[in-house]
C-alpha atoms as a PDB file:
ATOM      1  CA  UNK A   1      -8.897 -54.620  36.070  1.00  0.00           C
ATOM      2  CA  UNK A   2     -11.751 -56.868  35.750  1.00  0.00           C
ATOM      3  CA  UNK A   3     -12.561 -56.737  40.219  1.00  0.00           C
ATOM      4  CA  UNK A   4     -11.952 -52.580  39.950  1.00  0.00           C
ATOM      5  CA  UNK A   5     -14.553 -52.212  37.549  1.00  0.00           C
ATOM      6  CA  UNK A   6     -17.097 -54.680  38.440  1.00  0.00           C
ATOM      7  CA  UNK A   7     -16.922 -53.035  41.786  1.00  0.00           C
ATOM      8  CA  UNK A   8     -17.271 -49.756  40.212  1.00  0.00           C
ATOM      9  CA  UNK A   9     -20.473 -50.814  38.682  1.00  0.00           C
ATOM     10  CA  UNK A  10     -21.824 -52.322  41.451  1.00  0.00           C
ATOM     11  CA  UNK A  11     -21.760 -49.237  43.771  1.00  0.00           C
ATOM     12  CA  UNK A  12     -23.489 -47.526  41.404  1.00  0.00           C
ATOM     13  CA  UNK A  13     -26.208 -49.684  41.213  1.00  0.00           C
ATOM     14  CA  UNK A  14     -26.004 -50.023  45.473  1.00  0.00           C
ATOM     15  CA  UNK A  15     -26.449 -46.307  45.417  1.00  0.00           C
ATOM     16  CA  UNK A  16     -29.481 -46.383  42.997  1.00  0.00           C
ATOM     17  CA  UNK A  17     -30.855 -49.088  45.177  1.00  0.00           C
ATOM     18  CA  UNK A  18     -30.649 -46.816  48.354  1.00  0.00           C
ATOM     19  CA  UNK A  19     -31.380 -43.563  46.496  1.00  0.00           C
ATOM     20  CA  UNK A  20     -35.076 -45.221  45.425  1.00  0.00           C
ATOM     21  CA  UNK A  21     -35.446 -47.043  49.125  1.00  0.00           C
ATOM     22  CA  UNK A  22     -34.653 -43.712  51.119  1.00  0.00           C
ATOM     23  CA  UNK A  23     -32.267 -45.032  52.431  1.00  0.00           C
ATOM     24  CA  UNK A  24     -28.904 -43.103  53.088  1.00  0.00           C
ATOM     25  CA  UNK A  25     -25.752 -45.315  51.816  1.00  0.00           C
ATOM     26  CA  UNK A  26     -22.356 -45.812  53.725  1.00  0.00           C
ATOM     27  CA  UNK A  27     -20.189 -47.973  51.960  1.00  0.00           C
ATOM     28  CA  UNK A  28     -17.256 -49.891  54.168  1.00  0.00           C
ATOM     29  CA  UNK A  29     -14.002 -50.392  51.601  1.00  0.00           C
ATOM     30  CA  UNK A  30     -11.352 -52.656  53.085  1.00  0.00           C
ATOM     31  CA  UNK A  31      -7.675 -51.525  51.215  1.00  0.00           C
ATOM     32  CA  UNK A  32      -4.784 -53.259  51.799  1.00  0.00           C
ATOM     33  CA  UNK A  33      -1.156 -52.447  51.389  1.00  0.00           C
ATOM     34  CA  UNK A  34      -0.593 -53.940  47.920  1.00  0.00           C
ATOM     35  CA  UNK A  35      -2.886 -52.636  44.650  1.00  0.00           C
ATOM     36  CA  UNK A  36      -4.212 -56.626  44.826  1.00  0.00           C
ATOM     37  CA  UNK A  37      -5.671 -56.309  47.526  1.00  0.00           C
ATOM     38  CA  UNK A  38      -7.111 -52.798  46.917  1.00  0.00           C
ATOM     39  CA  UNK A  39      -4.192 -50.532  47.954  1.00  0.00           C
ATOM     40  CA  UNK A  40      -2.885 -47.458  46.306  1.00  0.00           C
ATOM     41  CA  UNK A  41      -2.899 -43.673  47.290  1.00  0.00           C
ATOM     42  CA  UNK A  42      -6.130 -43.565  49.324  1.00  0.00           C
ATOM     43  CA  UNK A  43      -6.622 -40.008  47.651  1.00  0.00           C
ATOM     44  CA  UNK A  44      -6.784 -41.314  44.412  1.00  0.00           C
ATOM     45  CA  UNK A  45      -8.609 -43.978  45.365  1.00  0.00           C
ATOM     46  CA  UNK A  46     -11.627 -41.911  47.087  1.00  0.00           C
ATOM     47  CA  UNK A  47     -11.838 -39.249  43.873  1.00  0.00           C
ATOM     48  CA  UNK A  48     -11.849 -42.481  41.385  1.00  0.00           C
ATOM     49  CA  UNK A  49     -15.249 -43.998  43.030  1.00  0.00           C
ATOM     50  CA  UNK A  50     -18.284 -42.954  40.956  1.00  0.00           C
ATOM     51  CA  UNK A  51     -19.441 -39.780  42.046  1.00  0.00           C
ATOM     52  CA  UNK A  52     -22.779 -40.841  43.433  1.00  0.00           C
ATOM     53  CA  UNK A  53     -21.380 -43.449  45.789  1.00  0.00           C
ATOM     54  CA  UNK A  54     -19.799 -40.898  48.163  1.00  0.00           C
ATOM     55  CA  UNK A  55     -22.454 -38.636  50.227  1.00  0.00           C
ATOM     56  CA  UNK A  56     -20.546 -37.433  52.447  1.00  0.00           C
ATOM     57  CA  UNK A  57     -19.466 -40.171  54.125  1.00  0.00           C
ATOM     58  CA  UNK A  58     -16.980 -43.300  53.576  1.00  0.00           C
ATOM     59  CA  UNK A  59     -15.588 -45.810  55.351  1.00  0.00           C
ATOM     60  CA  UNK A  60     -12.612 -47.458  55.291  1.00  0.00           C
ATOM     61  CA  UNK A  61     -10.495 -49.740  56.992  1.00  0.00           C
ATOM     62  CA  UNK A  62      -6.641 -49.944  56.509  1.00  0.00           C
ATOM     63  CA  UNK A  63      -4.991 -53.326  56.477  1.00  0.00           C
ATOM     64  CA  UNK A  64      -1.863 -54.653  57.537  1.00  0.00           C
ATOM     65  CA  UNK A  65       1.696 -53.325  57.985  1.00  0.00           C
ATOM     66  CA  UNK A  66      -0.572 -50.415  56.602  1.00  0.00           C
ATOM     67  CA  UNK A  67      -1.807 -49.514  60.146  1.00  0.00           C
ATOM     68  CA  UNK A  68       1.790 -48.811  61.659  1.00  0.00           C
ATOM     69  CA  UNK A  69       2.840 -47.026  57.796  1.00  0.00           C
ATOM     70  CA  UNK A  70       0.282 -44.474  57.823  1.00  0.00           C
ATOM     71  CA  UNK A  71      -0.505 -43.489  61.092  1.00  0.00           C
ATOM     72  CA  UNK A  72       2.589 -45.272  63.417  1.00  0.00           C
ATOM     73  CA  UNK A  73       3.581 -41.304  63.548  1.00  0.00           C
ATOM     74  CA  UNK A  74       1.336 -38.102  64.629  1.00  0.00           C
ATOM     75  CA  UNK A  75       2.459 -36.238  61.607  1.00  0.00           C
ATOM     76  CA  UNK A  76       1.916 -38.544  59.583  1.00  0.00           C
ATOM     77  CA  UNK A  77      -1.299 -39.957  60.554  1.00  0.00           C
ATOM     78  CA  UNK A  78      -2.565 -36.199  60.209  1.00  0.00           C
ATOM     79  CA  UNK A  79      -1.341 -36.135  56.858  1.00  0.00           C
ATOM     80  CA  UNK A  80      -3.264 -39.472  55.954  1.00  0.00           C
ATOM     81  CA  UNK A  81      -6.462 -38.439  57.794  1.00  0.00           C
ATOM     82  CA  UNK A  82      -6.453 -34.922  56.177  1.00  0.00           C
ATOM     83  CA  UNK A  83      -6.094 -36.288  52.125  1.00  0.00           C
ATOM     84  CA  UNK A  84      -8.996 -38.547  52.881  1.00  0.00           C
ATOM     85  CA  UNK A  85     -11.245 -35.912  53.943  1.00  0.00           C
ATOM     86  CA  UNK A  86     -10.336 -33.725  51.090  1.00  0.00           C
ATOM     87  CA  UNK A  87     -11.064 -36.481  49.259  1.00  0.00           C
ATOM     88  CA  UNK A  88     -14.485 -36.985  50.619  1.00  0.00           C
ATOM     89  CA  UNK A  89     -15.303 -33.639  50.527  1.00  0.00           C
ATOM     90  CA  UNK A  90     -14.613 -33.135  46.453  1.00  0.00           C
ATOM     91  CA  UNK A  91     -16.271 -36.082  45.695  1.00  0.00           C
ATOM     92  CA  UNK A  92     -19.553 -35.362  47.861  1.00  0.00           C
ATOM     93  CA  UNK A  93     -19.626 -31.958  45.887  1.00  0.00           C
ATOM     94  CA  UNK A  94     -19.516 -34.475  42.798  1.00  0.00           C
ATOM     95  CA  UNK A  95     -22.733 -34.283  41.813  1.00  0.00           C
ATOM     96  CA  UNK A  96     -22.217 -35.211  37.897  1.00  0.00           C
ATOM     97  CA  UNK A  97     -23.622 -38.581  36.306  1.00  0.00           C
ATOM     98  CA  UNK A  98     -20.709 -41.014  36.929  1.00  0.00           C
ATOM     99  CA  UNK A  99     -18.856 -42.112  33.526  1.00  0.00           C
ATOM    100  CA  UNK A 100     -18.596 -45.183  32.326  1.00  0.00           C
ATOM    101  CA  UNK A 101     -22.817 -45.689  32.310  1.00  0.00           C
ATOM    102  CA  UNK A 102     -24.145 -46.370  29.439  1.00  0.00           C
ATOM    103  CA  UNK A 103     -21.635 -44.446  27.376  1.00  0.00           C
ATOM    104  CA  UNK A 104     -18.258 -45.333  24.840  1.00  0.00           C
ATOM    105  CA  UNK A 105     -15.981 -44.960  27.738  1.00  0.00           C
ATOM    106  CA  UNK A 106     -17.830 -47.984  29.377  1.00  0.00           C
ATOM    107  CA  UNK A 107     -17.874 -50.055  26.314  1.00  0.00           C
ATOM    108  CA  UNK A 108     -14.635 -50.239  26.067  1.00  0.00           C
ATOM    109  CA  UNK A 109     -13.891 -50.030  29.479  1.00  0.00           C
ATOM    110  CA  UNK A 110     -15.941 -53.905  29.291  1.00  0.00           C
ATOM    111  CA  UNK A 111     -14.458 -54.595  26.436  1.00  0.00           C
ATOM    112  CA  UNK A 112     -10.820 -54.217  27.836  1.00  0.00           C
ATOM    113  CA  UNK A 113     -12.473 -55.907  31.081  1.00  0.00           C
ATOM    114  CA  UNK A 114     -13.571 -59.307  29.692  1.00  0.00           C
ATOM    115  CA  UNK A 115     -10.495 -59.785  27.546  1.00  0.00           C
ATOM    116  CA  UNK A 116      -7.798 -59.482  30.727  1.00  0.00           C
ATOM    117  CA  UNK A 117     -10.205 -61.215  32.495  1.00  0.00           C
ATOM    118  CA  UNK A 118      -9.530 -64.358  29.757  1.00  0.00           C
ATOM    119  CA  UNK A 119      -5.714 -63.684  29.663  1.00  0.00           C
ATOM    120  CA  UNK A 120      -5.597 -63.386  33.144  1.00  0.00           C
ATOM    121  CA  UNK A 121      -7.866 -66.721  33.920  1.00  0.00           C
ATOM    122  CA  UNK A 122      -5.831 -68.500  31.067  1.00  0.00           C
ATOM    123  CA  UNK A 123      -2.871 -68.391  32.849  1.00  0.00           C
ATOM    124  CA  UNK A 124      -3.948 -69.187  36.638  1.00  0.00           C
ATOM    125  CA  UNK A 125      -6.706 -72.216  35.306  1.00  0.00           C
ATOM    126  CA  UNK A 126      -5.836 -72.959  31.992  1.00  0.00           C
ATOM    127  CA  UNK A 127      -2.629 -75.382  32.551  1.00  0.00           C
ATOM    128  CA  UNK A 128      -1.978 -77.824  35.096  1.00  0.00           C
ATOM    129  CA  UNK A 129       1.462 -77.276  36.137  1.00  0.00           C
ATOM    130  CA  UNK A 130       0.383 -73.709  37.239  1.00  0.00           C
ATOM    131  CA  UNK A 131      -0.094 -74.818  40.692  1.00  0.00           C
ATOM    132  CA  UNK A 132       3.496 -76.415  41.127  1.00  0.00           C
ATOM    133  CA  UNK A 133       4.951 -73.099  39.762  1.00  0.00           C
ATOM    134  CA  UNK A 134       3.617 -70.903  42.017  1.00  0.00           C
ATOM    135  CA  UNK A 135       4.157 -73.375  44.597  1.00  0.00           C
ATOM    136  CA  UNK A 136       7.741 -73.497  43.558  1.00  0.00           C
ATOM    137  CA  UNK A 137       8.245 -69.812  42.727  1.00  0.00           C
ATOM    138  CA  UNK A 138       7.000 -68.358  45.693  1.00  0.00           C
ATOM    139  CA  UNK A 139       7.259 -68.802  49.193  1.00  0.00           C
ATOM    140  CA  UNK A 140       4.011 -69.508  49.929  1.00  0.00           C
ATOM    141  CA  UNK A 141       4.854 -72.999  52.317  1.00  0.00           C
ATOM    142  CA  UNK A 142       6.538 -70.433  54.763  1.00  0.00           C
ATOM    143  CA  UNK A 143       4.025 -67.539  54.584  1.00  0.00           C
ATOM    144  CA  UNK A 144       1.346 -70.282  55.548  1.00  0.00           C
ATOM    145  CA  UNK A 145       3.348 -71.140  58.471  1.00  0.00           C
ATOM    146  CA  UNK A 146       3.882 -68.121  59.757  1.00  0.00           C
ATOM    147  CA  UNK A 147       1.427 -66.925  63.110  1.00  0.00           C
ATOM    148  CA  UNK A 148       1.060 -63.679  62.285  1.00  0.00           C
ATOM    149  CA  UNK A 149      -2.677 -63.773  60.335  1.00  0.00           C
ATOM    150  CA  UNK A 150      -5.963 -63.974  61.919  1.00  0.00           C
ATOM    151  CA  UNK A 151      -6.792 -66.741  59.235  1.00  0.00           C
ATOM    152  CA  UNK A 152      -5.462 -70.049  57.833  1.00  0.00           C
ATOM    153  CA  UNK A 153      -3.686 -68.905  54.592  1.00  0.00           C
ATOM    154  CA  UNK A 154      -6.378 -71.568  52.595  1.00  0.00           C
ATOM    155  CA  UNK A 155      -9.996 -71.902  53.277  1.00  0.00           C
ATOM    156  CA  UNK A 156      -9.943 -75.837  53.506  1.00  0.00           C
ATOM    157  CA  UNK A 157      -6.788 -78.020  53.489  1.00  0.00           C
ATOM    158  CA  UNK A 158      -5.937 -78.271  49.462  1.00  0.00           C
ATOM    159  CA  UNK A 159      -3.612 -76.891  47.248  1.00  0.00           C
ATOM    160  CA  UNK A 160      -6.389 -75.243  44.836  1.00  0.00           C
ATOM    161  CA  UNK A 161      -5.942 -71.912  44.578  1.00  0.00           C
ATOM    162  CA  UNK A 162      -9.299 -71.534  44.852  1.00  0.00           C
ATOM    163  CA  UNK A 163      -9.361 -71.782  48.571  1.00  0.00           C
ATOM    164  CA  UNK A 164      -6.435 -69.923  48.933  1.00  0.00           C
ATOM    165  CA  UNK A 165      -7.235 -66.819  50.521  1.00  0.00           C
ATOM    166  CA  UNK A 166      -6.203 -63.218  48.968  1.00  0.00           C
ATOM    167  CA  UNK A 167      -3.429 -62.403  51.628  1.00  0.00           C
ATOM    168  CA  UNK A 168      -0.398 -65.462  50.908  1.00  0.00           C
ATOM    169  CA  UNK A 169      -1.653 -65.175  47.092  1.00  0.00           C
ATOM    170  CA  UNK A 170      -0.705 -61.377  46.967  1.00  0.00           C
ATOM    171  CA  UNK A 171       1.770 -61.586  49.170  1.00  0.00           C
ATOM    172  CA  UNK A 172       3.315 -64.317  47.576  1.00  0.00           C
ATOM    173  CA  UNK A 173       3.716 -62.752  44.340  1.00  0.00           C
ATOM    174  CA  UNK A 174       4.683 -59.907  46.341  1.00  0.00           C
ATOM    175  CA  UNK A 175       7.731 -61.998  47.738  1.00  0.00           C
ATOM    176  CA  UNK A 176       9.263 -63.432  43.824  1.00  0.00           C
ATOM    177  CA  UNK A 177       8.888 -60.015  42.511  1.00  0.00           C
ATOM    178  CA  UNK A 178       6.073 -60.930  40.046  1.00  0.00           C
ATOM    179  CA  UNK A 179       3.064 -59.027  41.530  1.00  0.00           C
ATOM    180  CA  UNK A 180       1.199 -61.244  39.000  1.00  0.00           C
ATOM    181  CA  UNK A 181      -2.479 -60.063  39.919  1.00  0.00           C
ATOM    182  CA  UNK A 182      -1.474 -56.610  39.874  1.00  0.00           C
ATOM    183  CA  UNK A 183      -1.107 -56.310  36.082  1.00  0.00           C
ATOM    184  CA  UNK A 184      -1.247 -59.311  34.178  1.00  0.00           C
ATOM    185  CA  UNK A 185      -3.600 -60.162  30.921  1.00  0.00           C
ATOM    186  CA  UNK A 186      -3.920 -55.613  30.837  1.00  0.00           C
ATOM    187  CA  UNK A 187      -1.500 -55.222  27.874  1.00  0.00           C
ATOM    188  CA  UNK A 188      -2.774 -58.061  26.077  1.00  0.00           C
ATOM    189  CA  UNK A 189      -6.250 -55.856  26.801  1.00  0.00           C
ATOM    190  CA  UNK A 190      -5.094 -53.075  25.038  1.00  0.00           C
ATOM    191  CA  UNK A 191      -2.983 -54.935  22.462  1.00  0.00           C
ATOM    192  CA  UNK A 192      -6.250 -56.803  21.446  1.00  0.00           C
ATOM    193  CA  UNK A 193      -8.307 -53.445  21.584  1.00  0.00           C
ATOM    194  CA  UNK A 194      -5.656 -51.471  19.197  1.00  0.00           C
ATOM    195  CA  UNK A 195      -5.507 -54.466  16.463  1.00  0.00           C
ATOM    196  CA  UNK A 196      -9.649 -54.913  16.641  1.00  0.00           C
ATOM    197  CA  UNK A 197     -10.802 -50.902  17.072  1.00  0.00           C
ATOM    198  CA  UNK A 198      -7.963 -48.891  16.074  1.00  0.00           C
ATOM    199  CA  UNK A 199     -10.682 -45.918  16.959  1.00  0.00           C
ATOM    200  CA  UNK A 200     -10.749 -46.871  20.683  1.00  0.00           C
ATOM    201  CA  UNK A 201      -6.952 -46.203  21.070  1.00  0.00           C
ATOM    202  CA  UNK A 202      -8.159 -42.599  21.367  1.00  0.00           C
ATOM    203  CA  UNK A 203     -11.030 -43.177  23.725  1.00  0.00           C
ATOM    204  CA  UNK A 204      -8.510 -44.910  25.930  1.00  0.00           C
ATOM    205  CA  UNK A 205      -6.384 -41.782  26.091  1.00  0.00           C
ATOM    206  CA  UNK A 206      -9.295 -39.554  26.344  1.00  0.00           C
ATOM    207  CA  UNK A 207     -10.614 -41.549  29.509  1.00  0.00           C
ATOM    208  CA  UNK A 208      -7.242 -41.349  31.033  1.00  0.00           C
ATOM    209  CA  UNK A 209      -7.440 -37.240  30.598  1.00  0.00           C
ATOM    210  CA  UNK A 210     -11.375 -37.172  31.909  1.00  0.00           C
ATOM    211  CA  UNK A 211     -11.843 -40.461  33.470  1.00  0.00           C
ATOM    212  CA  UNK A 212     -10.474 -40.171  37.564  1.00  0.00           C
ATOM    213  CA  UNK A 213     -11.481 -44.271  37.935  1.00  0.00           C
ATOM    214  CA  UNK A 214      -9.261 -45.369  34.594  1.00  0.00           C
ATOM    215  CA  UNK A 215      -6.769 -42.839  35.770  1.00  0.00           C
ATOM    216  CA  UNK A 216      -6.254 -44.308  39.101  1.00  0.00           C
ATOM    217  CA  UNK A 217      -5.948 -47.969  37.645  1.00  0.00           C
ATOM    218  CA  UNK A 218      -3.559 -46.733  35.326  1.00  0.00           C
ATOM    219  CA  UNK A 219      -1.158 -44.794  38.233  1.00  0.00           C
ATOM    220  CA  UNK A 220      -1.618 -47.992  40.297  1.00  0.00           C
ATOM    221  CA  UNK A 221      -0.335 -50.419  37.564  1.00  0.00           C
ATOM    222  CA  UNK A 222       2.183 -48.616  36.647  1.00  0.00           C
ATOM    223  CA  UNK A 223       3.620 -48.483  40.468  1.00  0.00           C
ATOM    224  CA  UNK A 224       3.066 -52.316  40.516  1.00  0.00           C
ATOM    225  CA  UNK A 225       4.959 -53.174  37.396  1.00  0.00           C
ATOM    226  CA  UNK A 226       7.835 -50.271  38.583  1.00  0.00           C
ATOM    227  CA  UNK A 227       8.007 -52.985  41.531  1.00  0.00           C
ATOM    228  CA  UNK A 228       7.748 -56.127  38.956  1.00  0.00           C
ATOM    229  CA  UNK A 229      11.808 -57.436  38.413  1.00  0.00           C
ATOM    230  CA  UNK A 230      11.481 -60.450  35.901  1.00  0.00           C
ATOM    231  CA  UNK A 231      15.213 -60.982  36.282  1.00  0.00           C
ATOM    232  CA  UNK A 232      14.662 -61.547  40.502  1.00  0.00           C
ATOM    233  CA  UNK A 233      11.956 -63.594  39.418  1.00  0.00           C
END
C-alpha cells in the first residue's frame, strides 16, 4: 500500500516538475509477474496512474515468466498490446486534477498508508527470530542457488533482508503460499481507521466507486490473498 501510493505521489510531482521545465515526461514502469513486484492487469494498472502522468505516452517493461505469458502467442500478444493502448489512450484524454491531492480521499488514503506501513515494518524488523522464519518457511536457500537471474539474490553476502533483493523475497513468499508483501498490515489499516474515524468508513467506499488508483489496489489484493493458503503455509 504504502510503495503504490508514494509512487503515486511522486509522479505527480515528476509531472509538475516537467510541466514547469517544458519538458515533455515519459515515465519507464518496470511490472513484474506478482502484485509485489508491481504486477496486476496492466489495464488497470495504466487507468489507476494519476491522470496527468500519462501524455500520451508510457513505457513499460514486462518482467519475467511474464515475457513468454503475455506475448509467447500472436493472439495473445495482440490482445496484451491492444488493452495497453486503450489504456493509454483514456488516460491521455484524462485531463481532470488527479484525486488524492490535497483532498479527504488523500488524507485518509495517508492515513491508511502510514499505519500498514507500521504493521507491516513491525512484523519484518520488529522481532529477531523473523529472519530464521522466513529462512525456514520459505525456500529461499534454493531460489538463491538457482542460475536463472541476472543478479545475486542479496546485494552483499548477509542474511539481512535488507540486502535481499525484491525477486527471492517475492518469490519466496510466493513459494509457502503467504504472499506476505502483497497484503499484510492493510486490514489492520482499515481496522484502525473504522475504530478511530468511523466517518472515513464511507470515504473508503466512496474512493473505491470514484477512485481508479484505490480501486486497482483493492482488485489486486484481493487476487493476492485469493492465492494466500494459511493451511499450505
Amino acid at each position: 500500500l504504502t510503495s503504490m501510493w508514494s509512487l503515486y505521489g511522486a509522479q505527480i510531482a515528476l509531472a509538475g516538475v516537467a510541466r514547469e521545465a517544458g519538458v515533455r515526461l515519459r515515465l519507464f514502469h518496470g511490472r513484474g509477474g506478482t502484485v509485489g513486484r508491481g504486477g496486476g492487469p496492466a489495464h488497470q494498472a495504466i487507468l489507476a496512474q494519476p491522470a496527468v502522468s500519462i501524455d500520451g505516452a508510457i513505457r513499460l517493461t514486462e518482467q519475467g515468466e511474464m515475457v513468454a505469458a503475455k506475448f509467447g502467442q500472436p493472439a495473445s500478444a495482440h490482445r496484451n498490446l491492444e488493452t495497453v493502448v486503450s489504456a493509454t489512450i483514456a488516460a491521455s484524454l484524462d485531463r481532470a486534477a488527479p484525486l488524492g491531492v490535497d483532498d479527504r480521499f488523500g488524507s485518509v488514503m495517508a492515513e491508511l498508508s502510514e499505519r500498514s506501513m507500521a504493521a507491516y515494518r513491525t512484523l519484518v524488523y520488529g522481532d529477531p527470530s523473523f529472519i530464521e522464519f522466513f529462512r525456514a518457511i520459505t525456500p529461499i536457500a534454493e531460489i538463491a542457488r538457482l542460475n536463472i537471474g541476472s543478479r545475486p539474490a542479496s546485494r552483499t553476502p548477509s542474511n539481512r533482508i535488507e540486502d535481499l533483493r525484491a525477486i527471492p523475497w517475492v518469490f519466496g513468499w510466493s513459494q509457502c503460499r503467504l504472499s506476505i508483501p502483497g497484503w499484510y498490515g492493510v486490514g489492520s489499516a482499515l481496522d484502525a481507521l473504522a475504530a478511530h474515524e468511523p466517518d472515513a468508513v464511507d470515504v473508503v467506499r466512496d474512493m473505491h466507486t470514484r477512485w481508479p488508483f484505490f480501486r486497482s489496489i483493492v482488485s489486486n489484493m484481493g487476487m493476492v490473498l485469493a492465492k494466500t493458503d494459511l493451511a499450505i503455509a
